[in-house]
PDB file of N, CA and C in Angstrom:
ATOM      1  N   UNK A   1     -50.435-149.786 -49.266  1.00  0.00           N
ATOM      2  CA  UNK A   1     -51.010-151.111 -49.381  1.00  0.00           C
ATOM      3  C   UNK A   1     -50.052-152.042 -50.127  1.00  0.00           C
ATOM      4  N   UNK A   2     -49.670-151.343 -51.420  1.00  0.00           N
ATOM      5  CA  UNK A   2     -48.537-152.275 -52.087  1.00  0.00           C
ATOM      6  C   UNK A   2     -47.172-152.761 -51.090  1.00  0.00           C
ATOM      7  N   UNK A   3     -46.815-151.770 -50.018  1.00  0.00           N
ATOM      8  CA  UNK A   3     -45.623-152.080 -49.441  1.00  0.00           C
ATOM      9  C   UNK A   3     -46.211-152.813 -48.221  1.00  0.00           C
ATOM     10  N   UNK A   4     -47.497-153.249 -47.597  1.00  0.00           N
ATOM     11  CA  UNK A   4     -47.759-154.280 -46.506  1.00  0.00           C
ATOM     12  C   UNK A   4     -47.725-155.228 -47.682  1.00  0.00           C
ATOM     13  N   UNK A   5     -48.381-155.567 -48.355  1.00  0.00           N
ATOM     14  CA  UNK A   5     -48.281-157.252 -49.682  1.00  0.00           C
ATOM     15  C   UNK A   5     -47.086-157.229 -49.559  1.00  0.00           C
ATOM     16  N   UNK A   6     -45.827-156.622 -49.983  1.00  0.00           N
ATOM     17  CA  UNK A   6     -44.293-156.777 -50.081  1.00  0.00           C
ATOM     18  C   UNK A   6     -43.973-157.590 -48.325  1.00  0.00           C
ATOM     19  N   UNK A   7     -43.946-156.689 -47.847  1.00  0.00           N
ATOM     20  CA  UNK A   7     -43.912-157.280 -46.600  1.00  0.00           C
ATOM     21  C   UNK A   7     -44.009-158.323 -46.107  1.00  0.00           C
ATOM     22  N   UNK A   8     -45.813-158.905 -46.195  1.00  0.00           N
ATOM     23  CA  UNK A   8     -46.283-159.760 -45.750  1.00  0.00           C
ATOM     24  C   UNK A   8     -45.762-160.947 -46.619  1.00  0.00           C
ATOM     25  N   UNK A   9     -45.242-161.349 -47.990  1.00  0.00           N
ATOM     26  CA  UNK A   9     -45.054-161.633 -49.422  1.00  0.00           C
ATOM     27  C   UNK A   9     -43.715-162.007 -48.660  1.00  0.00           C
ATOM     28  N   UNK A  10     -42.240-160.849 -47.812  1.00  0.00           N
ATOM     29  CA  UNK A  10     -41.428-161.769 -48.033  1.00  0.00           C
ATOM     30  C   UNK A  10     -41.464-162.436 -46.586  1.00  0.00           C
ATOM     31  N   UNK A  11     -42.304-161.982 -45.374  1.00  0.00           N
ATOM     32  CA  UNK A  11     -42.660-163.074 -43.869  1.00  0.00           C
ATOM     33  C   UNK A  11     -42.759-164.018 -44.569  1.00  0.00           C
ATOM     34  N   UNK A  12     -43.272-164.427 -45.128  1.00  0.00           N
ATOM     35  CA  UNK A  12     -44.081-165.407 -45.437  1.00  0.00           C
ATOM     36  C   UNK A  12     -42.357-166.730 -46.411  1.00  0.00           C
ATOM     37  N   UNK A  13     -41.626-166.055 -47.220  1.00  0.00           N
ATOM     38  CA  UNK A  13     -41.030-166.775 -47.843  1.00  0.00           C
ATOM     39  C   UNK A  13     -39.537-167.074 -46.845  1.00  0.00           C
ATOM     40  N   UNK A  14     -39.004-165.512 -45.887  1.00  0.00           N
ATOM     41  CA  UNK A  14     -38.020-165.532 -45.064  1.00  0.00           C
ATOM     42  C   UNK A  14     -38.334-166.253 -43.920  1.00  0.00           C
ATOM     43  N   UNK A  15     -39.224-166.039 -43.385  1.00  0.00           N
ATOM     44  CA  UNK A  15     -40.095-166.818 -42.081  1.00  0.00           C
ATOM     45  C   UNK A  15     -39.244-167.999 -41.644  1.00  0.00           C
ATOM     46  N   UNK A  16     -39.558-169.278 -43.265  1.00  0.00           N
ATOM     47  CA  UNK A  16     -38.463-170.489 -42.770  1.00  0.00           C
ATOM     48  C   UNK A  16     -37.362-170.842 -42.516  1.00  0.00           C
ATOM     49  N   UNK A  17     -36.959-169.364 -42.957  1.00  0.00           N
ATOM     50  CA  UNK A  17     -35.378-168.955 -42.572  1.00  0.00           C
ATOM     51  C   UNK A  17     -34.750-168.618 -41.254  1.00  0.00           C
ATOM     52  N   UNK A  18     -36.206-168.490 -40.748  1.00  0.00           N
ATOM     53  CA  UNK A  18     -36.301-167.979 -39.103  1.00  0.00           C
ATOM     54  C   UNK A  18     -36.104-166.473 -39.511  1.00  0.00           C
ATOM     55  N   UNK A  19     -36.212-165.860 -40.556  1.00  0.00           N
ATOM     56  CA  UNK A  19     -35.988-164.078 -40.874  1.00  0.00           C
ATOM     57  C   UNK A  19     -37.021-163.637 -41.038  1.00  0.00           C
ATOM     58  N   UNK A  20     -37.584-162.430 -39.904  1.00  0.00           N
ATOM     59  CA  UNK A  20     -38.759-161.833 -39.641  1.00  0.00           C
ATOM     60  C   UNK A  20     -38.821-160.480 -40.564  1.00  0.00           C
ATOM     61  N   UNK A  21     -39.140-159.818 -41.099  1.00  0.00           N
ATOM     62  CA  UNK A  21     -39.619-159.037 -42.168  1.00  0.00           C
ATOM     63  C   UNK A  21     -40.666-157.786 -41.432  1.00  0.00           C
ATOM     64  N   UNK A  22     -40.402-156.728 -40.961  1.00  0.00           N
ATOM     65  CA  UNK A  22     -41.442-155.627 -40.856  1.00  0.00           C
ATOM     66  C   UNK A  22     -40.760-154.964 -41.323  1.00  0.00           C
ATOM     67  N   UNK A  23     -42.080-153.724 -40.979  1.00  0.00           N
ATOM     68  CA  UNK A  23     -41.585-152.200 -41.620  1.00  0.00           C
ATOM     69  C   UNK A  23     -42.253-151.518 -40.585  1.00  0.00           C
ATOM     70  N   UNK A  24     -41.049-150.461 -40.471  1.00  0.00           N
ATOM     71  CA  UNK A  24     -41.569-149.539 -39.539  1.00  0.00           C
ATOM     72  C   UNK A  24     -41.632-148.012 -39.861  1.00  0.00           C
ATOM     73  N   UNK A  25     -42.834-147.054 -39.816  1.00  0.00           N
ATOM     74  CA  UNK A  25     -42.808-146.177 -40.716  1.00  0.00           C
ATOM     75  C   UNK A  25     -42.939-144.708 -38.893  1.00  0.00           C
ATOM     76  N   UNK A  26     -41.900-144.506 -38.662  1.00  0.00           N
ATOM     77  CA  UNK A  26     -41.372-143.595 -37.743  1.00  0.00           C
ATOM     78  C   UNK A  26     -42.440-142.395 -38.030  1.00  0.00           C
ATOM     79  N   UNK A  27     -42.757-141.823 -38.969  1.00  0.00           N
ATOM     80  CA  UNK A  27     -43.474-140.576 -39.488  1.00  0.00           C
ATOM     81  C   UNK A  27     -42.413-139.467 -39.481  1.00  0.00           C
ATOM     82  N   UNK A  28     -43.042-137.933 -39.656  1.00  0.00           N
ATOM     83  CA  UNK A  28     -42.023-136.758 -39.541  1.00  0.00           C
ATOM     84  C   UNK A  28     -41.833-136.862 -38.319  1.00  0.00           C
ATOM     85  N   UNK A  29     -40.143-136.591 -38.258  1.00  0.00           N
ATOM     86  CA  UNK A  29     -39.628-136.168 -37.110  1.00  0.00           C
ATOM     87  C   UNK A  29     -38.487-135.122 -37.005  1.00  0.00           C
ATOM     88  N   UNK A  30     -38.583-134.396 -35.899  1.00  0.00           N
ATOM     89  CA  UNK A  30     -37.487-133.182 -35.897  1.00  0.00           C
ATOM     90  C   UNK A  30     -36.415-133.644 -36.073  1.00  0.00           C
ATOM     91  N   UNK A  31     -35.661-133.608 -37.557  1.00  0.00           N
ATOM     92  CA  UNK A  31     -34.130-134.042 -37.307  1.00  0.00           C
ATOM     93  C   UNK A  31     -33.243-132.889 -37.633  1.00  0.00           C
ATOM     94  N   UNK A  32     -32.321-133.113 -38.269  1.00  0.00           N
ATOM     95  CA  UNK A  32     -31.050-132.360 -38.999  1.00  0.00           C
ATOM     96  C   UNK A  32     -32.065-132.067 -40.227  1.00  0.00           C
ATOM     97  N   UNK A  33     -32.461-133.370 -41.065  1.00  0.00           N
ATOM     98  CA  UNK A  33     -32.839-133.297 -42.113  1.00  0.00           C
ATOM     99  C   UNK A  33     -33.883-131.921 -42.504  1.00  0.00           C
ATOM    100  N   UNK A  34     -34.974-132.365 -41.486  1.00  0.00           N
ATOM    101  CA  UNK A  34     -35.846-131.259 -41.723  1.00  0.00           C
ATOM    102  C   UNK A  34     -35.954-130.257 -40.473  1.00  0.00           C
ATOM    103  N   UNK A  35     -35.283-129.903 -40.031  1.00  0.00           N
ATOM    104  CA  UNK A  35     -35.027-128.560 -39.650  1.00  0.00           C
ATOM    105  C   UNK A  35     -34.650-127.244 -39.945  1.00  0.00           C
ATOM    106  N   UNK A  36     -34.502-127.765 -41.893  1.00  0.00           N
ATOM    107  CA  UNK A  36     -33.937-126.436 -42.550  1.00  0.00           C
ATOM    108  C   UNK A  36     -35.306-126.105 -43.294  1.00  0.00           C
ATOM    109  N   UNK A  37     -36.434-127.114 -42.854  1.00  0.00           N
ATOM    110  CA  UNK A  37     -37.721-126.651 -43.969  1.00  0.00           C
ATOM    111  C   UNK A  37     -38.446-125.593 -43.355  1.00  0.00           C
ATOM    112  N   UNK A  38     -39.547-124.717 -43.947  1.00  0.00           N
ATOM    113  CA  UNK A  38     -40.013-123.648 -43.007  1.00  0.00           C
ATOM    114  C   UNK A  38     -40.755-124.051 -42.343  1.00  0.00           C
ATOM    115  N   UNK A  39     -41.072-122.995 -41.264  1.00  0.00           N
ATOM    116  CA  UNK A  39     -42.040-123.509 -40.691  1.00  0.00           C
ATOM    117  C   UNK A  39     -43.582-123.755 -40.432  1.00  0.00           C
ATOM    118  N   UNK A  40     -43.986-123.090 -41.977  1.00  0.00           N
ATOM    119  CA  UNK A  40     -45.507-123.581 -42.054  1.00  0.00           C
ATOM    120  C   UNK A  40     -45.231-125.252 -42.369  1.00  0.00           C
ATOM    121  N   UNK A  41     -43.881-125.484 -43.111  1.00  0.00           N
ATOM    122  CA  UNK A  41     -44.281-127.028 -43.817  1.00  0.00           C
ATOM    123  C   UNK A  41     -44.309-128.103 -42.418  1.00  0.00           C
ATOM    124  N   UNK A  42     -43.524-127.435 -41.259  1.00  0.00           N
ATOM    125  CA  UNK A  42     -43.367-127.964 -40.206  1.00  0.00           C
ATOM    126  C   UNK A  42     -44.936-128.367 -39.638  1.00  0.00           C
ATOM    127  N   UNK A  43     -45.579-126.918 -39.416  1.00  0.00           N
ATOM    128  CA  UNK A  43     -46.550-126.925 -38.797  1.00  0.00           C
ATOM    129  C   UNK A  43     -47.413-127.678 -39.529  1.00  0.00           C
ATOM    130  N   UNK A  44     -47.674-127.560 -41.067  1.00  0.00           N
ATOM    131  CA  UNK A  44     -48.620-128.736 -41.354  1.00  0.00           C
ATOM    132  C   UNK A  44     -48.692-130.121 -41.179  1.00  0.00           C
ATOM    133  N   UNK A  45     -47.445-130.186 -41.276  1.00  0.00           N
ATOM    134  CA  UNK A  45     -46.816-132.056 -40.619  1.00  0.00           C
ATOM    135  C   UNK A  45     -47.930-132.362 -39.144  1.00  0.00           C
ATOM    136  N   UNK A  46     -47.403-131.704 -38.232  1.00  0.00           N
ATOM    137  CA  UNK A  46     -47.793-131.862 -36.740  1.00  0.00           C
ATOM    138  C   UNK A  46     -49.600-131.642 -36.776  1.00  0.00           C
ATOM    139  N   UNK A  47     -50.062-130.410 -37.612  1.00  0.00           N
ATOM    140  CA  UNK A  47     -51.760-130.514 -37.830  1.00  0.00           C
ATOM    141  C   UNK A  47     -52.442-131.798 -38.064  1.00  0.00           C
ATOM    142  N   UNK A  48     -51.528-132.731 -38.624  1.00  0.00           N
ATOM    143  CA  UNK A  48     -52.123-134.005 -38.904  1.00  0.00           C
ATOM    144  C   UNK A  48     -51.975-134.657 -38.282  1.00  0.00           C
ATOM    145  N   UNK A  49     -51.305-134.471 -37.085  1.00  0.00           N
ATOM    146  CA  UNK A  49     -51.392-135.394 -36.446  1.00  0.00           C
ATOM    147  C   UNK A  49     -52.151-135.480 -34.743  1.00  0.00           C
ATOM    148  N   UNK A  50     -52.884-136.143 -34.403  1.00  0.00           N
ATOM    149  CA  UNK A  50     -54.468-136.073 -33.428  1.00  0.00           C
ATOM    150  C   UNK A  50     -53.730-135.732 -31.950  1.00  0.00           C
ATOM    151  N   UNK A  51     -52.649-136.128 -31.863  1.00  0.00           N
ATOM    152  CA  UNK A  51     -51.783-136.213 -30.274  1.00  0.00           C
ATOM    153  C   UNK A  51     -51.059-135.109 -30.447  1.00  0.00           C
ATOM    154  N   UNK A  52     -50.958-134.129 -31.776  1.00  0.00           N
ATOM    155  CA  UNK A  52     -50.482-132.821 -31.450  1.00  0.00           C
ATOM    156  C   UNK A  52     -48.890-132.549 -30.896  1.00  0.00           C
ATOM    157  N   UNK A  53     -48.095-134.208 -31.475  1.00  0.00           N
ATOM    158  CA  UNK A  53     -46.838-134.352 -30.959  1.00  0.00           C
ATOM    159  C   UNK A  53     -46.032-134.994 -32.195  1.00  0.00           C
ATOM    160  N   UNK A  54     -44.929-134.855 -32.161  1.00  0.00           N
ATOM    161  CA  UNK A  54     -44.046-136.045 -33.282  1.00  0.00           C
ATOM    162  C   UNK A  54     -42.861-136.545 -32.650  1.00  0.00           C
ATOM    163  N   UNK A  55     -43.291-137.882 -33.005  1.00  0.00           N
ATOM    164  CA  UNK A  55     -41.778-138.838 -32.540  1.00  0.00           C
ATOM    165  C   UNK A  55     -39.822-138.294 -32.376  1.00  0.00           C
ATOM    166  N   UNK A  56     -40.041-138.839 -31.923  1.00  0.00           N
ATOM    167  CA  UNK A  56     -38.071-138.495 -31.645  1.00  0.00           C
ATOM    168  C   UNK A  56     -37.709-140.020 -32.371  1.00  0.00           C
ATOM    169  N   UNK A  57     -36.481-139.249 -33.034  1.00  0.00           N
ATOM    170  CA  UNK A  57     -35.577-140.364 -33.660  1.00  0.00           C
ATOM    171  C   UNK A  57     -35.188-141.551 -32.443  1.00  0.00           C
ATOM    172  N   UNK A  58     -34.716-140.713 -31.576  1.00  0.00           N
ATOM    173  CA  UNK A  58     -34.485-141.436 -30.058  1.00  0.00           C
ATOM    174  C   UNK A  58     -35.930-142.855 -29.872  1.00  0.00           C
ATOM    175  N   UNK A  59     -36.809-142.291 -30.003  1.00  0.00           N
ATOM    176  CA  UNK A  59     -38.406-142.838 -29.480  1.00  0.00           C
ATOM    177  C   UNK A  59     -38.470-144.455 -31.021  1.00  0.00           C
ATOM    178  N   UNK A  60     -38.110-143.712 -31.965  1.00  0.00           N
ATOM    179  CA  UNK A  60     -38.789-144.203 -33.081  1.00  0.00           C
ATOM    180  C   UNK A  60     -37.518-145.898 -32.966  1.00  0.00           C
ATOM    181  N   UNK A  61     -36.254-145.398 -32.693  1.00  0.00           N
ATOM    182  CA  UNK A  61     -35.038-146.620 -32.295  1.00  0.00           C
ATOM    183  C   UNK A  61     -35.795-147.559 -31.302  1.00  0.00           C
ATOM    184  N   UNK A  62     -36.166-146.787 -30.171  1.00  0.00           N
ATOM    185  CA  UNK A  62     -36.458-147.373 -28.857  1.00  0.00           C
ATOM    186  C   UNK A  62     -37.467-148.426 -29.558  1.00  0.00           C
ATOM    187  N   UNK A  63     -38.532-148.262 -29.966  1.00  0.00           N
ATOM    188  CA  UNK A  63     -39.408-149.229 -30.910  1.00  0.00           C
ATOM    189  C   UNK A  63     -38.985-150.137 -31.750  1.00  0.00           C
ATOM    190  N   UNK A  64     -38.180-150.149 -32.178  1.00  0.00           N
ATOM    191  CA  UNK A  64     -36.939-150.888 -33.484  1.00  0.00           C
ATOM    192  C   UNK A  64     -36.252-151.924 -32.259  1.00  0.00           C
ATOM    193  N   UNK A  65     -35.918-151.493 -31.361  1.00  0.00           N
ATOM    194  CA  UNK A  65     -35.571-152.431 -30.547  1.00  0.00           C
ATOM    195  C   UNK A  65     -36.262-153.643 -30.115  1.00  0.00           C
ATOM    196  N   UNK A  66     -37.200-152.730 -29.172  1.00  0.00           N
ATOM    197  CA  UNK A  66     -38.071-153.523 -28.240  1.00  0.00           C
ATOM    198  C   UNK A  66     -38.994-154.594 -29.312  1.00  0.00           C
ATOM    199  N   UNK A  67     -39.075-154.326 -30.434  1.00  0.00           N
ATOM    200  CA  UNK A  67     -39.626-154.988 -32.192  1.00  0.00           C
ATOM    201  C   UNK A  67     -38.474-156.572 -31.887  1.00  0.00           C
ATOM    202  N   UNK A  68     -37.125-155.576 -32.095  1.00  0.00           N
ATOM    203  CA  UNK A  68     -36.074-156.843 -32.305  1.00  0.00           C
ATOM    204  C   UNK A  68     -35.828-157.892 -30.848  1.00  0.00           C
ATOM    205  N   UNK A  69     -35.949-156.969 -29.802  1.00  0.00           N
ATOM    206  CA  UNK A  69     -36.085-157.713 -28.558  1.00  0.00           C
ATOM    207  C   UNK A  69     -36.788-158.725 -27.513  1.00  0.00           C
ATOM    208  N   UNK A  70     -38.075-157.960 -27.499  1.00  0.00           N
ATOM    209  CA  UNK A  70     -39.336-158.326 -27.062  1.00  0.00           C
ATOM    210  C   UNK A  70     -40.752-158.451 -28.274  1.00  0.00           C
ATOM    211  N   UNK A  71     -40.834-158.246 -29.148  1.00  0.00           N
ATOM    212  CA  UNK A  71     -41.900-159.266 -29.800  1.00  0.00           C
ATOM    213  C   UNK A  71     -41.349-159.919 -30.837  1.00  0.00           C
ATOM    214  N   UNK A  72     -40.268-160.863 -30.688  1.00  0.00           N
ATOM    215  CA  UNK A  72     -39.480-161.442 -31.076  1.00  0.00           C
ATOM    216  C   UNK A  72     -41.185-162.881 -32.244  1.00  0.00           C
ATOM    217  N   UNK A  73     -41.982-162.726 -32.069  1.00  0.00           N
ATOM    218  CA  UNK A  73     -42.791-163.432 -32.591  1.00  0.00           C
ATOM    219  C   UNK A  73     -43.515-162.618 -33.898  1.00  0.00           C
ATOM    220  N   UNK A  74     -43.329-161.039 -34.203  1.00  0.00           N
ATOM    221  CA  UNK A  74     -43.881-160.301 -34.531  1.00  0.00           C
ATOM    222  C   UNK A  74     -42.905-160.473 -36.245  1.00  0.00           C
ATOM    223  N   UNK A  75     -43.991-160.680 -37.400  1.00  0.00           N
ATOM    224  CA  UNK A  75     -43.471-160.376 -38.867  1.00  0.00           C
ATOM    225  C   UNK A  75     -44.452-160.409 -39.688  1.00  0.00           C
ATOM    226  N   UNK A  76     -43.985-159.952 -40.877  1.00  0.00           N
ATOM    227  CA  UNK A  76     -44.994-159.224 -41.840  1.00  0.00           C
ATOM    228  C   UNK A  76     -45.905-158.410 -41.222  1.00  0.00           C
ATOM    229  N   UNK A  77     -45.436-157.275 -40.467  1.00  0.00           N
ATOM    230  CA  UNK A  77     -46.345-156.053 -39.819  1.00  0.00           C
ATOM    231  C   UNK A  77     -45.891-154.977 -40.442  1.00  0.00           C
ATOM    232  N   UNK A  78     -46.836-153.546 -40.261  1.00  0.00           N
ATOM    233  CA  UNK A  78     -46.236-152.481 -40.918  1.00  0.00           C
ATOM    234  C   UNK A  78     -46.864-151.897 -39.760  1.00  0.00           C
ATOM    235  N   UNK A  79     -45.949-151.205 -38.867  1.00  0.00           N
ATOM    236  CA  UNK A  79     -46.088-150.528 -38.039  1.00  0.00           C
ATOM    237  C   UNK A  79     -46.146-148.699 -37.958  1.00  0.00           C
ATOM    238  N   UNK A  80     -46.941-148.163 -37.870  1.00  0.00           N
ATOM    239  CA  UNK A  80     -47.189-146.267 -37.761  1.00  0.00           C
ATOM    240  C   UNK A  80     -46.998-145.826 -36.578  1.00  0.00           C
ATOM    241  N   UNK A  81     -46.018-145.370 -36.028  1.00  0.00           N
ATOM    242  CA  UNK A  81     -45.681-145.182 -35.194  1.00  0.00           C
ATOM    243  C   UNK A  81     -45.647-143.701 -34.978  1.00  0.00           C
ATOM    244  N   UNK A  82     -46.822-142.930 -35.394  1.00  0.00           N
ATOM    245  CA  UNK A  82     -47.403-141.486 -35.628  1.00  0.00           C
ATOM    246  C   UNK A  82     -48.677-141.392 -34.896  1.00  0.00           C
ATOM    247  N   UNK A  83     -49.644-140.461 -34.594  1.00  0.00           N
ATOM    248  CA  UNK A  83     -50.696-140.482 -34.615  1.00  0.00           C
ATOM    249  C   UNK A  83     -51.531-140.022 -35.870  1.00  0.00           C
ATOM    250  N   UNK A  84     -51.109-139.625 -36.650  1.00  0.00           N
ATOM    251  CA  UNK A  84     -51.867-139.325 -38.204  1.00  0.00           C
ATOM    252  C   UNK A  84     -52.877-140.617 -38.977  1.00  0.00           C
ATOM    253  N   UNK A  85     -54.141-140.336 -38.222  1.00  0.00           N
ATOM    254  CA  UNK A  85     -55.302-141.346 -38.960  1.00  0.00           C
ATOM    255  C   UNK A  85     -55.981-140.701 -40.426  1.00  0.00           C
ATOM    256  N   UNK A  86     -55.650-141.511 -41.224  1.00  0.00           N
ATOM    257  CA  UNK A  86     -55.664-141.846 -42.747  1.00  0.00           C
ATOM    258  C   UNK A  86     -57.045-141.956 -42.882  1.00  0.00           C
TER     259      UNK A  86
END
């Protein structure tokens, strides 16, 4: 919650700058990084999540794009780009 106020806090001041402000929160994903963790910590990651799948670094860019490309109107958002409901 504190990091959407940050967010929304600097849309709001960069905005007239024409500088759009999100955050995009990718979730766990299979990388280098965590591929050396075991694999219960693995498996609990993916339990939480309802689609029973996790993003690709590949997938999570593709979004970062189409953000910078096509909703070129889009700021102060915080985007979850997981299925893990909170």
């Amino acid at each position: 919650a504190a990091l959407a106020g940050l967010v929304k806090s600097l849309a709001r001041e960069w905005g007239k700058e024409g500088i759009r402000v999100n955050l995009v929160l990718p979730g766990f994903m299979l990388t280098e990084m965590t591929a050396v963790l075991r694999e219960s910590v693995k498996e609990a990651a993916l339990s939480r999540h309802v689609l029973n799948r996790l993003n690709t670094p590949e997938q999570a860019a593709a979004f970062i794009l189409f953000l910078q490309d096509v909703l070129t109107a889009a700021s102060g958002q915080v985007f979850d780009l997981d299925s893990r409901i909170v």
